[in-house]
Protein backbone atom coordinates (compact mmCIF):
# COMPACT_ATOMS: atom_id res chain seq x y z
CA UNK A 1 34.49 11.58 45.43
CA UNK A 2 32.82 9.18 42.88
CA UNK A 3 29.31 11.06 43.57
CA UNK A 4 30.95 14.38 42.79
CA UNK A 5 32.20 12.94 39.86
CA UNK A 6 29.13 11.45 38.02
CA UNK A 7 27.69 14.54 39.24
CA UNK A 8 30.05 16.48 36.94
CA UNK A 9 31.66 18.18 40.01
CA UNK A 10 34.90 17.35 38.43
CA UNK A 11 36.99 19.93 40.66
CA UNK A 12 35.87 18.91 43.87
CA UNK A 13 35.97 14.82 42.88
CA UNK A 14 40.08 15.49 42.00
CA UNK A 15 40.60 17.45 44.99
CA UNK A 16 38.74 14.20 47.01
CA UNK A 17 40.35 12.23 44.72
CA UNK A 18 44.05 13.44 45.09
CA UNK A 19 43.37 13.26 48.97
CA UNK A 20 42.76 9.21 48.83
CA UNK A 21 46.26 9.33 47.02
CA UNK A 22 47.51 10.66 49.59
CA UNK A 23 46.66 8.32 52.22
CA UNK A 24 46.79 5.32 49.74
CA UNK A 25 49.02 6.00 46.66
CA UNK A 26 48.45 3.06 45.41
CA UNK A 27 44.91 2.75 44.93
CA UNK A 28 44.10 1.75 41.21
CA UNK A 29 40.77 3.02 40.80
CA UNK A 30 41.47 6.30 42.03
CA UNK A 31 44.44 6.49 40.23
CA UNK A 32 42.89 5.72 36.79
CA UNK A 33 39.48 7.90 37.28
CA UNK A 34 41.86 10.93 38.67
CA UNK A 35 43.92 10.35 35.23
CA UNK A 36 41.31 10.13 33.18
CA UNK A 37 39.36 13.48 34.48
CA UNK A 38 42.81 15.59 34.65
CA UNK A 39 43.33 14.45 30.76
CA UNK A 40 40.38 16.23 29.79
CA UNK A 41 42.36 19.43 30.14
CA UNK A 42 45.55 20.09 28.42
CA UNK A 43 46.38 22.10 31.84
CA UNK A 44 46.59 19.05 33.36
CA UNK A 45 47.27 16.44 30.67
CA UNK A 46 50.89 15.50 32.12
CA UNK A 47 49.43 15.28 35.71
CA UNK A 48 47.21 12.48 33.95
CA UNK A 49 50.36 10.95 32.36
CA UNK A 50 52.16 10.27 35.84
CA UNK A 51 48.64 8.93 37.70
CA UNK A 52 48.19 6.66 34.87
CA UNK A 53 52.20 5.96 34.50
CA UNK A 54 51.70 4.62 38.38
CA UNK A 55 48.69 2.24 37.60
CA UNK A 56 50.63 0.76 34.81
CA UNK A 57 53.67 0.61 37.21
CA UNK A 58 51.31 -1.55 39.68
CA UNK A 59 49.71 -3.61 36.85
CA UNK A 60 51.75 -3.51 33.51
CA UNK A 61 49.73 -6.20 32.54
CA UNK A 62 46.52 -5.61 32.72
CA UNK A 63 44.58 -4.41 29.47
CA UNK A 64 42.04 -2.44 30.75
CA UNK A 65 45.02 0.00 32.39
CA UNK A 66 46.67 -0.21 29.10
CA UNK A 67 43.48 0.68 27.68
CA UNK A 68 42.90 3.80 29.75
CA UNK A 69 46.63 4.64 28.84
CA UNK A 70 46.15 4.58 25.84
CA UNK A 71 43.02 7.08 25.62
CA UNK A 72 44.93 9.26 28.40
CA UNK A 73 47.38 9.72 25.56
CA UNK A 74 44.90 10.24 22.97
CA UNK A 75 43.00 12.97 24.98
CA UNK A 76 46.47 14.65 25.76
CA UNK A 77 47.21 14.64 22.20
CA UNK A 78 49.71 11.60 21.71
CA UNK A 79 47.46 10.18 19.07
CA UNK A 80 51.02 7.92 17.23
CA UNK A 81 51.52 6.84 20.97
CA UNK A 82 47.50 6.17 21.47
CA UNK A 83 47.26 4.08 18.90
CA UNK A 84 50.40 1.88 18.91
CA UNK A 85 49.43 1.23 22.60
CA UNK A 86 45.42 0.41 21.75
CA UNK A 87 47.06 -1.84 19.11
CA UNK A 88 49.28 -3.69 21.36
CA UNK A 89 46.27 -4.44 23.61
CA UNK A 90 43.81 -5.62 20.28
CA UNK A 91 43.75 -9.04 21.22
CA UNK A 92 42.32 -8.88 24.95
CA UNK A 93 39.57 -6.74 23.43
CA UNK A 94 38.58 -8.08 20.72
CA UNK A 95 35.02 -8.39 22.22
CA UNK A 96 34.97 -4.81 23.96
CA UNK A 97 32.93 -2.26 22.47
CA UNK A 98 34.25 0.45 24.19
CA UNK A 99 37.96 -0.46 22.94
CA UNK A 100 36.83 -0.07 18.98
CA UNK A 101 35.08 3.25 20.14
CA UNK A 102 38.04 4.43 21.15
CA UNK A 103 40.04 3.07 18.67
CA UNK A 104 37.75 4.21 15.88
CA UNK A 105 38.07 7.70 17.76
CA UNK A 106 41.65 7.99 17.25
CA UNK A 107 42.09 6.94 13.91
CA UNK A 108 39.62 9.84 13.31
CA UNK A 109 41.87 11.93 14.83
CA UNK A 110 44.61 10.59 12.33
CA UNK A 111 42.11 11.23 9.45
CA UNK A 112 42.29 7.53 8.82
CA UNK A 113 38.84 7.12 7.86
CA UNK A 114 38.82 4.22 6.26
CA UNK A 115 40.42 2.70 9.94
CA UNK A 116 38.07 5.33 12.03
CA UNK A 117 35.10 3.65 10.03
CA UNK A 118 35.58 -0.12 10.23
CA UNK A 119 36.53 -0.01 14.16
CA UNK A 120 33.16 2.02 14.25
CA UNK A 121 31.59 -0.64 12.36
CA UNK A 122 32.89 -2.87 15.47
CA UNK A 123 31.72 -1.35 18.07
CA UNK A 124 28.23 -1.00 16.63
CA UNK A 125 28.46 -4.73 15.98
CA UNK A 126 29.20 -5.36 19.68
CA UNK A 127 26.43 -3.65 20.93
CA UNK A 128 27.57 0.23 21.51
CA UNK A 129 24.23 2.49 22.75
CA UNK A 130 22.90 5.85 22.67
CA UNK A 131 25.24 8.95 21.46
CA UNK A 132 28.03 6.64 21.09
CA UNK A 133 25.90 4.21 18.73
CA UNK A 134 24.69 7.80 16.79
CA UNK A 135 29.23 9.03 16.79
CA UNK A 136 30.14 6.05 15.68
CA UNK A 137 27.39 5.93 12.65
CA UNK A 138 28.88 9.51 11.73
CA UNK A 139 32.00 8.17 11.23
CA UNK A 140 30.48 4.86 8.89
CA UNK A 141 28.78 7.39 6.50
């Protein structure tokens, strides 16, 4: 499943994917990659809502599902909801790049670009690379 995923064989990783589920429902990983590819699509946006709604059932806790959450709603279109749950997480990630990506993303998607541009700032300053690095310059100038 994860090879046909990184290989961009999104359909057939979801179909392995949703199998695992199956036979382990509770499996975390699977749960938040599954979410995260079926978000991409506004066919399947709620889908992504109730895999990622069970990994924050099993950890409510934990920021990094919170994270993912979070960008699940942006990418469905929630951006209000995105970003009140990005900034309840703020303080576990104050030292994660890809949080102020993401961050920086949605408040673009506000037009807050004043907001969009100093999270960009942030993740530049903590080391973002490639076509992220060149996004989140966009976004400064």
């Amino acid at each position: 499943a994860l090879y046909d995923d990184e290989e961009g064989r999104k359909d057939a990783a979801n179909r392995q994917f949703r199998t695992i589920l199956k036979h382990s429902p509770d499996h975390l990983a699977t749960l938040m990659v599954l979410a995260k590819n079926l978000a991409q699509s506004p066919a399947t946006a709620k889908e992504a809502r109730e895999y990622i709604g069970r990994a924050m059932q099993l950890q409510p806790d934990n920021p990094h599902i919170t994270l993912e959450y979070g960008w699940i709603l942006h990418l469905g279109g929630d951006h209000s909801a995105a970003l009140s749950v990005l900034e309840g997480v703020q303080k576990q990630h104050r030292k994660n790049p890809l949080y102020f990506y993401r961050l920086a993303k949605i408040h673009k998607s506000r037009n807050r670009s004043g907001a969009a541009s100093d999270a960009a700032r942030k993740a530049l300053s903590l080391g973002v690379r490639g076509t992220i690095a060149s996004e989140m310059q966009s976004m400064i100038r």
